[in-house]
N, C-alpha and C. Protein backbone atom coordinates (compact mmCIF):
# COMPACT_ATOMS: atom_id res chain seq x y z
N UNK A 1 110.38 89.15 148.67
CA UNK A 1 109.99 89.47 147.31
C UNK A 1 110.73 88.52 146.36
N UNK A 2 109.70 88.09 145.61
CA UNK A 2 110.37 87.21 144.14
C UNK A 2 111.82 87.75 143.45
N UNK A 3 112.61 86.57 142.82
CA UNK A 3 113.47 87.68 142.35
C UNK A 3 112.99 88.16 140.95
N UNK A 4 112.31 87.69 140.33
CA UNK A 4 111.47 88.23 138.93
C UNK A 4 111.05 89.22 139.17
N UNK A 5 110.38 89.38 139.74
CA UNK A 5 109.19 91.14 140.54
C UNK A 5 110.47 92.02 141.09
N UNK A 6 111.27 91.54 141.55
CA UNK A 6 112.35 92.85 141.72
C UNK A 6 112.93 93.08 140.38
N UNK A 7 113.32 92.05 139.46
CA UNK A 7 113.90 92.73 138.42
C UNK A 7 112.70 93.51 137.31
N UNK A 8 111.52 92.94 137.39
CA UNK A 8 110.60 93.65 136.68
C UNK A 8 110.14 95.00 137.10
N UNK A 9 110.33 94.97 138.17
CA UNK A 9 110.16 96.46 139.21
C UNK A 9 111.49 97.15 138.83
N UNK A 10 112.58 96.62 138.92
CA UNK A 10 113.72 98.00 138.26
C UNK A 10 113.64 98.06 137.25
N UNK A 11 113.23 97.53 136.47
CA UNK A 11 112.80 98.06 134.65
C UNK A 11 111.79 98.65 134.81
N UNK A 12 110.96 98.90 135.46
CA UNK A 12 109.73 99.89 135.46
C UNK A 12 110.52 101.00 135.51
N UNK A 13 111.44 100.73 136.74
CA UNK A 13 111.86 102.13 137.50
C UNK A 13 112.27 102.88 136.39
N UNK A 14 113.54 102.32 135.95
CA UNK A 14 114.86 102.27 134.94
C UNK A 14 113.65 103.18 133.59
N UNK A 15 112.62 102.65 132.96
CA UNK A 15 112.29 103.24 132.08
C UNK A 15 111.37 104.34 132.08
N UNK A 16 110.66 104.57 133.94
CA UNK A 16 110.24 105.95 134.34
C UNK A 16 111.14 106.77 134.10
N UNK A 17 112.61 106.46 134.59
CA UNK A 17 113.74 107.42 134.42
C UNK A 17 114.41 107.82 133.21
N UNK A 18 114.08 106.58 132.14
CA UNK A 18 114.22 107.29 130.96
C UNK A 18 113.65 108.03 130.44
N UNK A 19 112.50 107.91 130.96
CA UNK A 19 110.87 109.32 130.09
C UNK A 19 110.87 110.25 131.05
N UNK A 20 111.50 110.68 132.46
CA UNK A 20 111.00 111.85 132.91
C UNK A 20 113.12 112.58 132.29
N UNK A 21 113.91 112.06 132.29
CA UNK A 21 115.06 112.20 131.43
C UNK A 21 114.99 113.16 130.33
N UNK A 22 114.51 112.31 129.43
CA UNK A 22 113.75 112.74 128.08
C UNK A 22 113.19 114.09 127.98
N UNK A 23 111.59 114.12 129.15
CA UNK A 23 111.25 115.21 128.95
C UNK A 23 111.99 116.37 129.82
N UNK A 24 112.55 116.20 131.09
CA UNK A 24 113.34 116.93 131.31
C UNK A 24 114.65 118.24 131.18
N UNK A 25 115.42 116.91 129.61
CA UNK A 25 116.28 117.94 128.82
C UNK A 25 116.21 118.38 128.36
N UNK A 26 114.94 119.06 127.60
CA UNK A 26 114.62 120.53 126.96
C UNK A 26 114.26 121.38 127.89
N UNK A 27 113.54 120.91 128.73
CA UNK A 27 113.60 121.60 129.85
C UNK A 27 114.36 123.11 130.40
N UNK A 28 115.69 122.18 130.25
CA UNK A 28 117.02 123.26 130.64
C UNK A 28 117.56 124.16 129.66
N UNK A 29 117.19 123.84 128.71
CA UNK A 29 117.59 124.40 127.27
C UNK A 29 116.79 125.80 126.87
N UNK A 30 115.61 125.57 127.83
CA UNK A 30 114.83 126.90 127.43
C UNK A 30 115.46 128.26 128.32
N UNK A 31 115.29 129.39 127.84
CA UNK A 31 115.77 130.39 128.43
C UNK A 31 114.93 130.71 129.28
N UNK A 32 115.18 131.86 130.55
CA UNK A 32 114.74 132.22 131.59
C UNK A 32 113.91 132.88 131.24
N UNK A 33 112.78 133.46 131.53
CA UNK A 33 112.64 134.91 131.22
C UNK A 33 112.12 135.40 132.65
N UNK A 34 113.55 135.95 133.05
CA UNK A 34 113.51 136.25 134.74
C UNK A 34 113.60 137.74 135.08
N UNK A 35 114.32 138.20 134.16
CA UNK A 35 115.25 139.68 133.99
C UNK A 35 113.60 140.73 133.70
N UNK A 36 113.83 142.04 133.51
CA UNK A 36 112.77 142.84 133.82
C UNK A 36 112.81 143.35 132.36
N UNK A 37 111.09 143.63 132.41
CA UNK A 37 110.83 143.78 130.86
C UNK A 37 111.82 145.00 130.24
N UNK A 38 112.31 144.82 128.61
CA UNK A 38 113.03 146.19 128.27
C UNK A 38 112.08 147.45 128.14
N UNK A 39 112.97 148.37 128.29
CA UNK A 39 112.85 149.91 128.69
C UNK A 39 111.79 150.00 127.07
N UNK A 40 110.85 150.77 127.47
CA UNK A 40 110.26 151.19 126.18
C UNK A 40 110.35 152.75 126.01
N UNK A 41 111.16 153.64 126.63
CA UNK A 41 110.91 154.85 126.43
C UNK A 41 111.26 155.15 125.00
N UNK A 42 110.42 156.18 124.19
CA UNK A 42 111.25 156.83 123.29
C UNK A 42 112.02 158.09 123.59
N UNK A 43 113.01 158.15 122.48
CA UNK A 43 113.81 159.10 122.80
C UNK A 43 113.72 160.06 121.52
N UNK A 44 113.46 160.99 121.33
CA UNK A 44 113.09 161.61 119.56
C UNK A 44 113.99 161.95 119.19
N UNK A 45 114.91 162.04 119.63
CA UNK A 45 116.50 162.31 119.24
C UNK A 45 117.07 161.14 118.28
N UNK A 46 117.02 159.93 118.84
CA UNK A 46 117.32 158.94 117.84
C UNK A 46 116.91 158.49 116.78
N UNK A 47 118.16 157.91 115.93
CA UNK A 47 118.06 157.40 114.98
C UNK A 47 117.54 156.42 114.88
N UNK A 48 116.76 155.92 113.98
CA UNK A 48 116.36 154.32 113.99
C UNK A 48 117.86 153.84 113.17
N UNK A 49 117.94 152.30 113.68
CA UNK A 49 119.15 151.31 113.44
C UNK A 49 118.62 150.91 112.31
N UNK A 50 119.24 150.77 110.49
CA UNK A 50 119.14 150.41 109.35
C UNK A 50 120.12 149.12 109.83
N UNK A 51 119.15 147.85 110.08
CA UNK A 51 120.04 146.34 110.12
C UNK A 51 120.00 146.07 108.68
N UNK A 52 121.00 145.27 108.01
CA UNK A 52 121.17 144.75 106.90
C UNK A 52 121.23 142.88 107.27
N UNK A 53 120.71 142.60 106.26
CA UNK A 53 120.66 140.57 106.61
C UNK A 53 121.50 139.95 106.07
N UNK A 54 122.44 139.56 106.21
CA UNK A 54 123.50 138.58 105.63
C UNK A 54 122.95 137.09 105.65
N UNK A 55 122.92 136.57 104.32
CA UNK A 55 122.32 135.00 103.98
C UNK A 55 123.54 134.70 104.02
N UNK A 56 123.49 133.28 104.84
CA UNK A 56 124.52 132.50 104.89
C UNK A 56 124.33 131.34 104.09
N UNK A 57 124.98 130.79 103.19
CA UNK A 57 124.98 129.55 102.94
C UNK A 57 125.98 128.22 102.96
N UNK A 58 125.55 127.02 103.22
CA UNK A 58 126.13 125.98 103.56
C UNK A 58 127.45 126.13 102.42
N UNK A 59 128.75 125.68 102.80
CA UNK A 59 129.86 125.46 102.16
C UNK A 59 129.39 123.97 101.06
N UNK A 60 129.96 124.16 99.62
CA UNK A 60 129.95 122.98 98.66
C UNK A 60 130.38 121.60 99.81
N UNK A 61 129.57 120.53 99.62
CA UNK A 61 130.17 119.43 99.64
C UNK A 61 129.71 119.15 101.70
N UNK A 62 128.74 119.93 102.13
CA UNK A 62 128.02 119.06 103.21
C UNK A 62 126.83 118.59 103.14
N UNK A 63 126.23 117.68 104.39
CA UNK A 63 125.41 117.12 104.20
C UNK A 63 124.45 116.94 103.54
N UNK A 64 124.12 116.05 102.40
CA UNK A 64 122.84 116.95 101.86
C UNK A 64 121.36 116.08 102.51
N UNK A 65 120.53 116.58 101.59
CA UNK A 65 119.14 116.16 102.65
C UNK A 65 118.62 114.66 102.40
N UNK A 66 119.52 114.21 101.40
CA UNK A 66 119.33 112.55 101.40
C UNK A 66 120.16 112.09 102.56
N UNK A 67 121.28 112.56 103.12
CA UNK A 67 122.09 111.97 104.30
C UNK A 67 121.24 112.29 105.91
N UNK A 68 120.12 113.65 105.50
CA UNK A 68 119.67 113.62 106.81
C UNK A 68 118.56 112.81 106.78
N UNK A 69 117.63 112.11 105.82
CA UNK A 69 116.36 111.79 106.08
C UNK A 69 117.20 109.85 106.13
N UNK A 70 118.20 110.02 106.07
CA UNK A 70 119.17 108.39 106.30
C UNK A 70 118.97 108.30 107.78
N UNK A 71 119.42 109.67 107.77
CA UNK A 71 119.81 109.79 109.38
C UNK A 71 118.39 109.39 110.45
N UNK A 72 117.64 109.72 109.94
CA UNK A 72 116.61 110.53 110.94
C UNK A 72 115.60 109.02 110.19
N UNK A 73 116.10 107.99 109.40
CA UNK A 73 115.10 106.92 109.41
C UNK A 73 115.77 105.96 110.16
N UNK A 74 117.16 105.88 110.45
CA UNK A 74 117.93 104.98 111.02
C UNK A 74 117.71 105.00 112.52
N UNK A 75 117.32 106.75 113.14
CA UNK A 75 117.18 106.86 114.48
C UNK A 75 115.67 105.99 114.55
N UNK A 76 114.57 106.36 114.02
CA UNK A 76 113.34 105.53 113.77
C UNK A 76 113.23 104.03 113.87
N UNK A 77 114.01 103.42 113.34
CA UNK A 77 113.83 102.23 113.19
C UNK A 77 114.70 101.67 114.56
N UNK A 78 115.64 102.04 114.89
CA UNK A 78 115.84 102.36 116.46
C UNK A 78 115.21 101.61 117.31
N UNK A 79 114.43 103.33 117.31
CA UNK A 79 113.61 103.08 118.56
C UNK A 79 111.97 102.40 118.11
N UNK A 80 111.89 102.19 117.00
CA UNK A 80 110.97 101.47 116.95
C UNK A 80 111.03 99.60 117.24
N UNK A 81 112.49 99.35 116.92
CA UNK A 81 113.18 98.16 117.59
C UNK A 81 113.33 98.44 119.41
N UNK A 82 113.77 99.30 119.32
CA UNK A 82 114.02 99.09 121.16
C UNK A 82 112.16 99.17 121.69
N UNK A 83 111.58 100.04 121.00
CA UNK A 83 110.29 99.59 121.72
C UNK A 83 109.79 98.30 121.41
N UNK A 84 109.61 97.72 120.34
CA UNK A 84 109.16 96.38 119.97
C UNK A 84 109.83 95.49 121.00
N UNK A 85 110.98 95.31 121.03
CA UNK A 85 111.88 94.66 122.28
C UNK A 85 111.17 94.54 123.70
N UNK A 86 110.96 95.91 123.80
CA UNK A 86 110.54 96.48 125.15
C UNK A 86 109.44 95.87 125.53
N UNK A 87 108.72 96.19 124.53
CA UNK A 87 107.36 95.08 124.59
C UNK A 87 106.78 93.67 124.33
N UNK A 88 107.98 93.23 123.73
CA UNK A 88 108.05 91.71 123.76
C UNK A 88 108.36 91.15 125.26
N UNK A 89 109.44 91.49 125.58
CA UNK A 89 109.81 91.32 126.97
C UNK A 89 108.58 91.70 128.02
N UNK A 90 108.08 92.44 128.19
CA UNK A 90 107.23 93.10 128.97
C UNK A 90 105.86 91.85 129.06
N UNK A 91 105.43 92.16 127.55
CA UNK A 91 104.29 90.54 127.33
C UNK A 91 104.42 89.31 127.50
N UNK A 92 105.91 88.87 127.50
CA UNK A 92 106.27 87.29 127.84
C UNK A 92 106.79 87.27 129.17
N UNK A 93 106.55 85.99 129.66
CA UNK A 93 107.00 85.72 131.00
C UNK A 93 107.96 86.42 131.84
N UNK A 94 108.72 86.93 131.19
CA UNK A 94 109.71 87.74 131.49
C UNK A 94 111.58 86.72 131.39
N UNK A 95 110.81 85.51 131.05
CA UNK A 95 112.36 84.08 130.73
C UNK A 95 112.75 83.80 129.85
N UNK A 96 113.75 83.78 129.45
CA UNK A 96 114.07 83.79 127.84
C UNK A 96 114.51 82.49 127.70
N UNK A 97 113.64 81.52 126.66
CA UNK A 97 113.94 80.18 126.26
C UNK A 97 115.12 80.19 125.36
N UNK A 98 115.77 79.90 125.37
CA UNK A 98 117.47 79.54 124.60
C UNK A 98 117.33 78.15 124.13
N UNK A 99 117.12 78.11 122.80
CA UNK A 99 117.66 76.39 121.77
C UNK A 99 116.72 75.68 122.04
């Protein structure tokens, strides 16, 4: 085997493994639902539970939403560079002319 086609073949590999990665780690993040459904009996004896809602709010002086949409254009442009990359490389010979 060429040595070009082997290295173009582990970048295939290399970036299958980044997308099954990807979708993978939410994956684990989701909860089970393994355990057995809850008990529905009533009991007429009981009380119903009066919950009260406590609003929480952010402390003076964090992030505000101009620092997250910074955030979240900087990740964008990212990966819209690493894909452009990705695909430059991918469309050209695979040799990089230098000077």
């Amino acid at each position: 085997m060429q040595p070009h086609r082997l290295i173009r073949a582990a970048r295939a590999v290399a970036a299958a493994a980044c997308i099954l990665l990807a979708l993978a780690a939410p994956a684990g993040a989701m909860p089970a639902d393994n355990g057995p459904p809850p008990s529905t009996t009533h009991n007429p004896g009981a009380k119903p539970t009066i919950v009260r809602e406590t609003v929480v709010r952010p402390a003076n002086g964090g992030p505000t939403t101009l620092a997250f949409v910074v955030i979240g254009a900087g990740a964008a442009a990212a990966l819209l560079g690493a894909g452009y990359l990705g695909a430059r490389i991918a469309t050209r010979g695979g040799r990089l002319h230098v000077g």
